[in-house]
N, C-alpha and C. Protein backbone atom coordinates (compact mmCIF):
# COMPACT_ATOMS: atom_id res chain seq x y z
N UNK A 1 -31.36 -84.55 54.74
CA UNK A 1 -32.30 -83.77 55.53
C UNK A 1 -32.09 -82.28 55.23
N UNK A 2 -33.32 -81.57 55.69
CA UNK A 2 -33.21 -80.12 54.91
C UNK A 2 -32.40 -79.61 55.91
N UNK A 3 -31.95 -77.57 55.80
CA UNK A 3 -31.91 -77.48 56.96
C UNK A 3 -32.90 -77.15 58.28
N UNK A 4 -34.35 -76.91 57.88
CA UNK A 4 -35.48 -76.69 58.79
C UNK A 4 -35.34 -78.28 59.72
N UNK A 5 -35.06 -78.96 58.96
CA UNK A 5 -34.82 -80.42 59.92
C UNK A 5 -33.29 -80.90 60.71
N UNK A 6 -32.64 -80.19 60.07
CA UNK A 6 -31.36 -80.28 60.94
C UNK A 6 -31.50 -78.73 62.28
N UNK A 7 -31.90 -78.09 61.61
CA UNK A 7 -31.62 -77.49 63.05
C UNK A 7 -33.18 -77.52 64.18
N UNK A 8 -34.16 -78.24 63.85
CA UNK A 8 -34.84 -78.59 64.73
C UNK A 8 -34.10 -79.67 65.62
N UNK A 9 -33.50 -80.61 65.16
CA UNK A 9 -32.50 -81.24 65.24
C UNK A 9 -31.26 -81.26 66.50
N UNK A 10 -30.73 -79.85 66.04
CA UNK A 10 -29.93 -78.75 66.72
C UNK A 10 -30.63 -78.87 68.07
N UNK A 11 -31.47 -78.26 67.85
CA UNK A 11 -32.49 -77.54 69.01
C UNK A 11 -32.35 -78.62 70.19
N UNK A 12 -32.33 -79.68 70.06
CA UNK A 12 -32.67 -81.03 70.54
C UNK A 12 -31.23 -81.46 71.12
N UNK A 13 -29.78 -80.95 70.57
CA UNK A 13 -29.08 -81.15 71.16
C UNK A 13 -28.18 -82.12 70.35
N UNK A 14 -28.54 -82.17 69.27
CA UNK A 14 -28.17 -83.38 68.19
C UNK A 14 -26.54 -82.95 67.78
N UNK A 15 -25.68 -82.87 68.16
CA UNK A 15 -23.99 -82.15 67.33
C UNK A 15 -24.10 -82.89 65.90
N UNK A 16 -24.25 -84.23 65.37
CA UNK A 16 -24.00 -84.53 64.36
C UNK A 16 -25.06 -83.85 63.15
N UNK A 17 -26.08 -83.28 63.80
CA UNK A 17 -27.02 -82.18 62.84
C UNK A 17 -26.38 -80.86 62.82
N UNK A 18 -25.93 -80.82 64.00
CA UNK A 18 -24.80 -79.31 64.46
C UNK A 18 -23.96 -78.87 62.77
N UNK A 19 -23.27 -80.41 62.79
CA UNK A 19 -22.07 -80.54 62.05
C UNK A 19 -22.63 -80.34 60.59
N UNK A 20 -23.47 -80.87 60.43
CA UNK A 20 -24.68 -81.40 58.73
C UNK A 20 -24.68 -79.73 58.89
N UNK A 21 -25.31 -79.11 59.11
CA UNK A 21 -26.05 -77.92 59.24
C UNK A 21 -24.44 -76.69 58.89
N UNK A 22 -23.87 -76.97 59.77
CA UNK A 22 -22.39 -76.34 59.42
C UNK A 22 -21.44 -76.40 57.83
N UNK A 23 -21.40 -77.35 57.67
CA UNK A 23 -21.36 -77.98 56.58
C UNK A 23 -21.80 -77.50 55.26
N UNK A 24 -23.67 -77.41 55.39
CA UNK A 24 -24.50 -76.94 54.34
C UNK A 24 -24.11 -75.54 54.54
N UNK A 25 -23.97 -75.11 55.12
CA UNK A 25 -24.54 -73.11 55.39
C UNK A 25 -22.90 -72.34 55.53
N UNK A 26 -21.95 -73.16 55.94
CA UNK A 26 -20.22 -72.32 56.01
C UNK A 26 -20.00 -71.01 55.54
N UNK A 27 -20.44 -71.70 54.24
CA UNK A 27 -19.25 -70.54 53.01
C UNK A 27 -20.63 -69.24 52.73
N UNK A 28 -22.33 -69.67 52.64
CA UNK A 28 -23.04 -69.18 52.88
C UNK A 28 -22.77 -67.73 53.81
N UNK A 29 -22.89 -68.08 55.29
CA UNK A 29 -22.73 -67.69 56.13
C UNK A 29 -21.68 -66.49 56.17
N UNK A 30 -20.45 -67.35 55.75
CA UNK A 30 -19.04 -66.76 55.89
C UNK A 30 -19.00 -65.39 54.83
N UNK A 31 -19.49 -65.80 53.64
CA UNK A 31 -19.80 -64.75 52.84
C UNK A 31 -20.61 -63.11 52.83
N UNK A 32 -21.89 -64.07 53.56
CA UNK A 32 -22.37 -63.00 54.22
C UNK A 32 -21.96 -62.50 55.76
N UNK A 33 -21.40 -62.77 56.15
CA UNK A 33 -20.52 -61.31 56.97
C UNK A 33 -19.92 -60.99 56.47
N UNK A 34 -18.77 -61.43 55.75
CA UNK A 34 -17.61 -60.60 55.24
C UNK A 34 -18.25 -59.67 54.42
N UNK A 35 -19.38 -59.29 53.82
CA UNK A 35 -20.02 -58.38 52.89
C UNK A 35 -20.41 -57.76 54.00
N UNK A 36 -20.40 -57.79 54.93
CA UNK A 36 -20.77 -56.13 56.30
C UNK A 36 -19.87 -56.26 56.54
N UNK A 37 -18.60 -56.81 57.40
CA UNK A 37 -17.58 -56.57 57.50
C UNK A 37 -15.91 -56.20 57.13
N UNK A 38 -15.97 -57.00 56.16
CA UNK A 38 -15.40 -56.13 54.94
C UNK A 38 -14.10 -57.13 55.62
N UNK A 39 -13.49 -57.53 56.51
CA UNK A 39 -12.58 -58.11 57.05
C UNK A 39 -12.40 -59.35 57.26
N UNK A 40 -11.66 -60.57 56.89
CA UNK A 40 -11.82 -61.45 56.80
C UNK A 40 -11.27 -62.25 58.05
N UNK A 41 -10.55 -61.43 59.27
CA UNK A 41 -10.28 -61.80 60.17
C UNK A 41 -11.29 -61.63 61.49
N UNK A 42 -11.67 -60.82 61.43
CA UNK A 42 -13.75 -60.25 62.05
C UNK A 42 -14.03 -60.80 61.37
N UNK A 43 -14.58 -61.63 60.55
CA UNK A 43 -15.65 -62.47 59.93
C UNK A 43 -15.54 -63.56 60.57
N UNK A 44 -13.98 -64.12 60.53
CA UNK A 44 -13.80 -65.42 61.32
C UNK A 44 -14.28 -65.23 61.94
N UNK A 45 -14.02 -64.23 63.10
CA UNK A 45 -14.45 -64.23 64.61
C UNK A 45 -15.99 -64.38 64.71
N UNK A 46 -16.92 -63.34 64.43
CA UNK A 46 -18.00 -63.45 64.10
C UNK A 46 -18.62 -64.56 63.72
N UNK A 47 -18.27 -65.48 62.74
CA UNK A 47 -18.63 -66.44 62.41
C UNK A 47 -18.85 -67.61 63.47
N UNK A 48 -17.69 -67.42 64.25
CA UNK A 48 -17.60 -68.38 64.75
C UNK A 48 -18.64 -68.08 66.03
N UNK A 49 -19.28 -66.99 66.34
CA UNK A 49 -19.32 -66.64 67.26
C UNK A 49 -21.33 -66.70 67.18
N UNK A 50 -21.38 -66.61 65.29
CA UNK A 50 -22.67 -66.96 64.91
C UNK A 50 -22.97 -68.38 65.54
N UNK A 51 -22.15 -69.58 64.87
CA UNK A 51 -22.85 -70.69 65.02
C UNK A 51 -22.65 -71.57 66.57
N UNK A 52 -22.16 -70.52 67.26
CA UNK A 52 -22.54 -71.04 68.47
C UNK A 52 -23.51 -70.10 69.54
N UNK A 53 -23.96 -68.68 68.76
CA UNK A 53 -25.56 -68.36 68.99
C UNK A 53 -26.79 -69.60 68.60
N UNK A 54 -26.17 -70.01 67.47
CA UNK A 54 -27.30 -70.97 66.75
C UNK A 54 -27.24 -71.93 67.34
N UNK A 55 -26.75 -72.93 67.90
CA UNK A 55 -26.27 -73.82 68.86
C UNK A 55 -27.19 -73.59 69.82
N UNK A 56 -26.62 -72.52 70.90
CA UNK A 56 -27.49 -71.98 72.24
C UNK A 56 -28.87 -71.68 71.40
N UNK A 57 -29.15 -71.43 70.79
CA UNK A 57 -30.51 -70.77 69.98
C UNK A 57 -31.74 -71.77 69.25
N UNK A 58 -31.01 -72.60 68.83
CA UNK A 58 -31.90 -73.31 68.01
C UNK A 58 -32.87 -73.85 68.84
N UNK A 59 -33.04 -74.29 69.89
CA UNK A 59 -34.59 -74.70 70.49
C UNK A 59 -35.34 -73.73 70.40
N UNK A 60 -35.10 -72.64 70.46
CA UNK A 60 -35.88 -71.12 70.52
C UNK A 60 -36.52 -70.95 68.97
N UNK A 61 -35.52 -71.46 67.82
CA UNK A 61 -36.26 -71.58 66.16
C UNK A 61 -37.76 -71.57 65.80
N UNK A 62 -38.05 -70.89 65.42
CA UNK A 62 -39.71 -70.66 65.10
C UNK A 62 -40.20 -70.75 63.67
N UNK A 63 -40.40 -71.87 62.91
CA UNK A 63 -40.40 -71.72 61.49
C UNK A 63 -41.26 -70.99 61.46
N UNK A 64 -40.41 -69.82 60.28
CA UNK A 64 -40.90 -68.91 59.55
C UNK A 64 -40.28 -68.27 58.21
N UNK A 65 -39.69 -69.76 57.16
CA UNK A 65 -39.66 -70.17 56.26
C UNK A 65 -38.10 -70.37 56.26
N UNK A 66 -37.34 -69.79 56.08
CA UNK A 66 -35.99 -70.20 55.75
C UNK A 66 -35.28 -69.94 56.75
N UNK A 67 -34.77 -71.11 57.24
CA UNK A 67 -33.87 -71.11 58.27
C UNK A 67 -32.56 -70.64 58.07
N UNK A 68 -31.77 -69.90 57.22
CA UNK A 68 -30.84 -69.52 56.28
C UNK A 68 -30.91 -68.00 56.58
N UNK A 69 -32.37 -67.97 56.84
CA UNK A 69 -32.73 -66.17 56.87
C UNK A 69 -32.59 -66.05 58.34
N UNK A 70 -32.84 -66.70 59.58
CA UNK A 70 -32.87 -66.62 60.35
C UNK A 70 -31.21 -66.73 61.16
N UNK A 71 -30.33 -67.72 60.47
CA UNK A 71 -29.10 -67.54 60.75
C UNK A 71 -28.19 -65.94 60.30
N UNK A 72 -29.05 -65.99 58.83
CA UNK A 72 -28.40 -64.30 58.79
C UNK A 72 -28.54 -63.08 59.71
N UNK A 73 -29.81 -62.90 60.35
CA UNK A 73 -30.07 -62.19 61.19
C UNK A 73 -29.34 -62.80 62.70
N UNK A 74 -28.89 -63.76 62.77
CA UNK A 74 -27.93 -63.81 63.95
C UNK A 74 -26.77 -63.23 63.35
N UNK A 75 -26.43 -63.48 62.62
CA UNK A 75 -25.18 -63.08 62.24
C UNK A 75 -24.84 -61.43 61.62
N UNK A 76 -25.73 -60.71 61.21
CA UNK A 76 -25.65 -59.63 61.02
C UNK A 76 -26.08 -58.78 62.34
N UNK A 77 -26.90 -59.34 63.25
CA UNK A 77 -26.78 -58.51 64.59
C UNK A 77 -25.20 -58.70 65.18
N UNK A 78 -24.43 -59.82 65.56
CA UNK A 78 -23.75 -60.01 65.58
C UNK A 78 -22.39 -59.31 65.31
N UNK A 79 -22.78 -59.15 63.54
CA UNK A 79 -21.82 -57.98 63.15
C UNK A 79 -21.72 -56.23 63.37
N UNK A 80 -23.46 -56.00 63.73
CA UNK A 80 -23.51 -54.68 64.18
C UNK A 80 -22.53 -54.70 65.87
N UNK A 81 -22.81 -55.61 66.89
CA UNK A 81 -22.06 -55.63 67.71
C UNK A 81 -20.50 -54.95 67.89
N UNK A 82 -19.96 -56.55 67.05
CA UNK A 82 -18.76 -56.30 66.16
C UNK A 82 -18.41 -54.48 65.91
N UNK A 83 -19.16 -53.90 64.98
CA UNK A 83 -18.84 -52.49 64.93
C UNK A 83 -19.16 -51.52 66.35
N UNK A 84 -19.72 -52.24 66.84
CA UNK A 84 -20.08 -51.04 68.19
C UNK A 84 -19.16 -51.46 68.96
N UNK A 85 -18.33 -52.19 69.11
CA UNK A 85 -16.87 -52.80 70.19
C UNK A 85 -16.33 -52.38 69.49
N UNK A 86 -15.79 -52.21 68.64
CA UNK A 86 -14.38 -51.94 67.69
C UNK A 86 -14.48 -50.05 68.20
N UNK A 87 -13.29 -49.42 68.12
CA UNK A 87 -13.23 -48.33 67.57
C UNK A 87 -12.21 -48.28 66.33
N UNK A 88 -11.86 -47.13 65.89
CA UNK A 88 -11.80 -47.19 64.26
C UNK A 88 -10.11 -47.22 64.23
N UNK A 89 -9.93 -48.22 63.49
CA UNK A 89 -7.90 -48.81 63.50
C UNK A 89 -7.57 -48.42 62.01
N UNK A 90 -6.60 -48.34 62.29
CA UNK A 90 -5.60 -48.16 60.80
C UNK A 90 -6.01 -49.75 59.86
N UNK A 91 -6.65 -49.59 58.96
CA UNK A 91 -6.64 -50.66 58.06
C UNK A 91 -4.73 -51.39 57.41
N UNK A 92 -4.08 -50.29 57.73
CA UNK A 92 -2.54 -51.31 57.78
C UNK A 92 -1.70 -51.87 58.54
N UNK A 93 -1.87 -52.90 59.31
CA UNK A 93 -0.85 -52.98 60.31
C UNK A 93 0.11 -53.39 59.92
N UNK A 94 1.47 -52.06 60.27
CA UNK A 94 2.67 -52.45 59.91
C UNK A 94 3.86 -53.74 60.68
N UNK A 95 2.82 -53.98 61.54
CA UNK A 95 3.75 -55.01 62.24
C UNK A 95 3.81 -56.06 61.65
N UNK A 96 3.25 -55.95 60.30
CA UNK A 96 3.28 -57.31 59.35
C UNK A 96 4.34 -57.52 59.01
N UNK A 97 4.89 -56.05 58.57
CA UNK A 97 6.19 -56.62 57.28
C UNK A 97 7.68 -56.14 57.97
N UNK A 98 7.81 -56.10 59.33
CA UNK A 98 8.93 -56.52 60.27
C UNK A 98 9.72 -57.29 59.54
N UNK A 99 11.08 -56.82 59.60
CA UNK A 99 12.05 -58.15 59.09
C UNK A 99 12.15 -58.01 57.95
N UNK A 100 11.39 -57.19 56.80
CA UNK A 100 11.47 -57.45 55.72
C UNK A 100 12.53 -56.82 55.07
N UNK A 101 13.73 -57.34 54.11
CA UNK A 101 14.66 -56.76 53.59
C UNK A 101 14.59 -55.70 52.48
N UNK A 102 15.40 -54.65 52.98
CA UNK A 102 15.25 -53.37 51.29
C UNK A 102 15.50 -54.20 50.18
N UNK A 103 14.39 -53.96 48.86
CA UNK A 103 15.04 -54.50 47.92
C UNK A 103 14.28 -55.75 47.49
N UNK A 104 13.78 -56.53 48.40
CA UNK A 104 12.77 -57.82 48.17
C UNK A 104 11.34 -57.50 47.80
N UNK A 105 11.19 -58.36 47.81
CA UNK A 105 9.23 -58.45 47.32
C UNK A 105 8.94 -59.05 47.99
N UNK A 106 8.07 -58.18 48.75
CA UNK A 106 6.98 -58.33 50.35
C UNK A 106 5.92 -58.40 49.80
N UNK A 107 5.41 -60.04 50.26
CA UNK A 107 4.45 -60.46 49.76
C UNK A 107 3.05 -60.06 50.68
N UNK A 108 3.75 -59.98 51.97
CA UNK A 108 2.48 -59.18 52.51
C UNK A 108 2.32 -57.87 51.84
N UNK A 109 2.77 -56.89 51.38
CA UNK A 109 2.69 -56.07 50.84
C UNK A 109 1.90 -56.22 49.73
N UNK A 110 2.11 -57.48 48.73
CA UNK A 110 1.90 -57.08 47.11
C UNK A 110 0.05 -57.95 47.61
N UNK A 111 0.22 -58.68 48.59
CA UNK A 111 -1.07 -59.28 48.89
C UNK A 111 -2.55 -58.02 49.32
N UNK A 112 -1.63 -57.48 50.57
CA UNK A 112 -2.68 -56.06 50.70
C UNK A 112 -2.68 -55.45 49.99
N UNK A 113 -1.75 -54.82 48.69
CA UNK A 113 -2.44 -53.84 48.33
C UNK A 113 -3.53 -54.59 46.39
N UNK A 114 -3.19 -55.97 46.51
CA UNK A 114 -4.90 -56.64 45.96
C UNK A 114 -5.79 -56.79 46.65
N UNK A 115 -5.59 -56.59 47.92
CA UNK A 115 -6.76 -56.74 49.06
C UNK A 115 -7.52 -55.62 49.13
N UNK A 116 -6.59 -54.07 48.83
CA UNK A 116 -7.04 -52.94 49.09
C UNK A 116 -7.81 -52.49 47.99
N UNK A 117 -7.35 -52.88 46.78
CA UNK A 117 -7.92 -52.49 45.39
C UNK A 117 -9.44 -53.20 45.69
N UNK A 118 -9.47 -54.54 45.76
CA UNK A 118 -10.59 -55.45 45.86
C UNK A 118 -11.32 -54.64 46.81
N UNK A 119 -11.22 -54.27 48.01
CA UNK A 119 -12.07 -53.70 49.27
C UNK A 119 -12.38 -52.16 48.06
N UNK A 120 -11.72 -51.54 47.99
CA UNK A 120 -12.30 -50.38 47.54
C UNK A 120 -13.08 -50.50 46.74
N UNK A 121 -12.89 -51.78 45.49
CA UNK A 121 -13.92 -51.49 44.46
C UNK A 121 -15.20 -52.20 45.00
N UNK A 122 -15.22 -53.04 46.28
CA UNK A 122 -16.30 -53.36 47.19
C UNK A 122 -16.93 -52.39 47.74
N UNK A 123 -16.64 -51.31 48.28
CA UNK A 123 -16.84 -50.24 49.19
C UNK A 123 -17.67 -48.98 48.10
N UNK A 124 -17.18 -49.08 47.33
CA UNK A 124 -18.33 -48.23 45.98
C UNK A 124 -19.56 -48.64 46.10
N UNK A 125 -19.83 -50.21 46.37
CA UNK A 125 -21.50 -50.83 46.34
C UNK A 125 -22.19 -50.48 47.68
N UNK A 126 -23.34 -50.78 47.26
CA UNK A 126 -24.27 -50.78 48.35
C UNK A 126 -24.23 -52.14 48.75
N UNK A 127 -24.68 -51.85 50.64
CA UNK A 127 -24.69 -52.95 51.09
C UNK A 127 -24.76 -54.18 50.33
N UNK A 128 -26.46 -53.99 50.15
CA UNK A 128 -26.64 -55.34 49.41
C UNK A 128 -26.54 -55.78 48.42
N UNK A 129 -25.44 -54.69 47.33
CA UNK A 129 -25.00 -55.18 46.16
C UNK A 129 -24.00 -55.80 46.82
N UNK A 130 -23.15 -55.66 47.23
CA UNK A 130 -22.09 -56.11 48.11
C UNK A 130 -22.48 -57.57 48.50
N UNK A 131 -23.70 -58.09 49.47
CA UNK A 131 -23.48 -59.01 50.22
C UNK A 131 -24.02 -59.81 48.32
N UNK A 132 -24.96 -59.48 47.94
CA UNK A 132 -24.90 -60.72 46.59
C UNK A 132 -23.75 -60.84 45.80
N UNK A 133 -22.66 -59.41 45.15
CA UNK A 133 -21.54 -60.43 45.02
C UNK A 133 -20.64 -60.94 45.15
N UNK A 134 -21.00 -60.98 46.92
CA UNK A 134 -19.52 -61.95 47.41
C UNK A 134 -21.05 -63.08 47.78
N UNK A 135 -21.30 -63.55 48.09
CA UNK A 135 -22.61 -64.62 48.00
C UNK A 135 -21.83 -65.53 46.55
N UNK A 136 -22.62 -64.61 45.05
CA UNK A 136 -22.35 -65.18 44.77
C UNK A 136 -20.76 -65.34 43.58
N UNK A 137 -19.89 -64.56 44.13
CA UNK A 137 -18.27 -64.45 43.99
C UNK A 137 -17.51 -65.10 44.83
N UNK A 138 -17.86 -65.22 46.11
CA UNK A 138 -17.37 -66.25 47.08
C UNK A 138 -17.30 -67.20 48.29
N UNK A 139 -18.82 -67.28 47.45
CA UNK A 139 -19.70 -68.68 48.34
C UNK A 139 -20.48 -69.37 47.55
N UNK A 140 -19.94 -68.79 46.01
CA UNK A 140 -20.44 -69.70 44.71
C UNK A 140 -21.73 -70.21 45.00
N UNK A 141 -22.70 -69.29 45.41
CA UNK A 141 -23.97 -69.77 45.14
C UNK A 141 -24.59 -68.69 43.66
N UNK A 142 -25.69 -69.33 43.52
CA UNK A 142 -26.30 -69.20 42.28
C UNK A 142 -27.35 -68.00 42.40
N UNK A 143 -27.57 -67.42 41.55
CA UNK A 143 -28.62 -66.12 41.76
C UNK A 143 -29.77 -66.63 42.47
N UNK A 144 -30.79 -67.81 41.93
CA UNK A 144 -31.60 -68.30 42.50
C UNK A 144 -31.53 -68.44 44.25
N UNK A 145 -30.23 -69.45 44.33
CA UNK A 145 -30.00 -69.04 45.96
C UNK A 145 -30.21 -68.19 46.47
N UNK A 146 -29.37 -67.22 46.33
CA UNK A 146 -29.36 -65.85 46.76
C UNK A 146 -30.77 -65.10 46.95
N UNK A 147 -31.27 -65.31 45.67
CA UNK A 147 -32.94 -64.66 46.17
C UNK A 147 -33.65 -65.68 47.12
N UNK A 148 -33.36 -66.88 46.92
CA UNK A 148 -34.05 -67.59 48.61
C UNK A 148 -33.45 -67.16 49.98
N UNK A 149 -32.07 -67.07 50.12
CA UNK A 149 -31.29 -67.08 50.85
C UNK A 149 -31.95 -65.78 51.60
N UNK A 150 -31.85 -64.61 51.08
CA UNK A 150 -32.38 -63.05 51.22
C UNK A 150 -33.56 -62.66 51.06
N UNK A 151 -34.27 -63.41 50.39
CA UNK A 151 -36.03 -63.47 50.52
C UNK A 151 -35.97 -62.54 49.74
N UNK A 152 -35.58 -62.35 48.41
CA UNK A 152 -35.90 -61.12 47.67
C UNK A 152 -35.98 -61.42 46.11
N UNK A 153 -36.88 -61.25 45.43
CA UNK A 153 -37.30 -61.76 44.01
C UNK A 153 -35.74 -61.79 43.18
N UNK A 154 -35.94 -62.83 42.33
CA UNK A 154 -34.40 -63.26 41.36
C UNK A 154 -34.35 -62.42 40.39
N UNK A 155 -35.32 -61.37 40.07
CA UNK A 155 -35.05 -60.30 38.88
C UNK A 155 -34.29 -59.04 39.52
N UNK A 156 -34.62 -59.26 41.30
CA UNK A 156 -34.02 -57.90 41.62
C UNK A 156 -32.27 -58.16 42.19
N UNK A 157 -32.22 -59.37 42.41
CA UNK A 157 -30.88 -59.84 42.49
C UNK A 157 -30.06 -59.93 41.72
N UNK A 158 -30.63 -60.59 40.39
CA UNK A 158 -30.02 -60.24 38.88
C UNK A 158 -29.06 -59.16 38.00
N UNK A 159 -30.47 -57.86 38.98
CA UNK A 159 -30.54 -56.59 38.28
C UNK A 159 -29.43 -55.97 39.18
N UNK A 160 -29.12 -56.16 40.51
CA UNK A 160 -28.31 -55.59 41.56
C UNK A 160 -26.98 -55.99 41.18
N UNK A 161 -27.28 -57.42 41.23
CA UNK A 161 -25.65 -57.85 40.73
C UNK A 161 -24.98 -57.31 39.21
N UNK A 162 -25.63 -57.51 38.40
CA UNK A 162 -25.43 -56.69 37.18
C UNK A 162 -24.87 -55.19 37.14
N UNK A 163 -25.63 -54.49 37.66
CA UNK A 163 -25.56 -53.08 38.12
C UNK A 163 -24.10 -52.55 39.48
N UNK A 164 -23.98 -53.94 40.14
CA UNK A 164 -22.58 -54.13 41.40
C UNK A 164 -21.47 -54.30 39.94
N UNK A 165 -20.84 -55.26 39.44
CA UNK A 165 -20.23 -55.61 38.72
C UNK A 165 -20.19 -54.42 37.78
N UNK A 166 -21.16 -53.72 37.15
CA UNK A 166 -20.28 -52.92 36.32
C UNK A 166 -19.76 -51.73 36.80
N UNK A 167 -20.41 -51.39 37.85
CA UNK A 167 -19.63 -50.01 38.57
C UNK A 167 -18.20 -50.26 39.25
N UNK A 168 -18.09 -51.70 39.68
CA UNK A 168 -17.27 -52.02 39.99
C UNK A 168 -16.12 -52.26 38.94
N UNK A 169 -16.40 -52.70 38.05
CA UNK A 169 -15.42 -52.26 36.58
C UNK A 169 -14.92 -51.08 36.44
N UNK A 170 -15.67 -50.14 36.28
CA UNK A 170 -15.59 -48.50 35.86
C UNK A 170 -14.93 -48.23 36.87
N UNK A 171 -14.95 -48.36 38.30
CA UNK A 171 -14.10 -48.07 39.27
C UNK A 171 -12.30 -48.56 39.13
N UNK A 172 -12.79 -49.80 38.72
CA UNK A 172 -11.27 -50.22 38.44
C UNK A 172 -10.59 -49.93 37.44
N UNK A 173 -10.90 -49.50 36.42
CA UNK A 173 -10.52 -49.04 35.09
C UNK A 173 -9.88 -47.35 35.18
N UNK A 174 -11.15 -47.17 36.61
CA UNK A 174 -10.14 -45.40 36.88
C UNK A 174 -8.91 -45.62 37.32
């Protein structure tokens, strides 16, 4: 079943369409917040916080073509939220590497600072170069997707991602 039929489905109260529907859309989903949020621990949250808008929401569903587009817009209001509760934290919390001995290799350490390189050469793109290539960098969908997913022609997704990736090179190479 598609998902326009699983979450009519939803709507109705169905969990095992809940689950189908969860299933198809996860890494989708998950991808696109973490490309506004930039954090993979707020994304969880968020995420989780999406598909049980969609849950309470789905009887309210109004086809108007991709139900994929309509979960994004829960989820990116969602994430504007997200930034309007937060005020602005130290991206390091040192209470990580407590305990750690002079002299060793702190793996929280050698982990954030690939986390930090990766975020920065993320943070050079524009939004929505950003949300296509973690879409499709780490929710392994396909360009085609992506222009359904976002409702936006596959030459201009192509051309974005192309254009994300090499600045993002040149950044890393500085």
């Amino acid at each position: 079943m598609n998902d326009e039929g699983l979450l009519k489905r939803v709507g109705m109260g169905d969990a095992e369409a809940f689950q189908q529907l969860y299933q198809n859309t996860d890494r989708t989903v998950y991808s696109f917040i973490l490309s506004i949020l930039k954090n993979p621990q707020d994304a969880e949250e968020v995420m989780q916080e999406t598909y049980l808008k969609i849950w309470t929401s789905a009887a309210s569903y109004q086809s108007q073509g991709k139900p994929l587009a309509w979960m994004f817009t829960i989820a990116r209001n969602l994430c504007y939220m997200k930034f309007r509760e937060q005020k602005k934290q130290a991206d390091i919390g040192l209470d990580d590497l407590d305990g750690e001995e002079a002299g060793e290799i702190c793996l929280p350490l050698e982990n954030l600072a690939d986390a930090m390189v990766l975020k920065a050469a993320l943070e050079i793109l524009k939004e929505d170069e950003r949300q296509i290539v973690l879409l499709h960098a780490s929710a392994g969908l396909k360009h085609r997707e992506i222009a359904s997913s976002l409702q936006i022609p596959l030459a201009t997704v192509l051309s974005k991602y192309n254009r994300a990736i090499k600045k993002m090179k040149r950044h890393l190479k500085d």
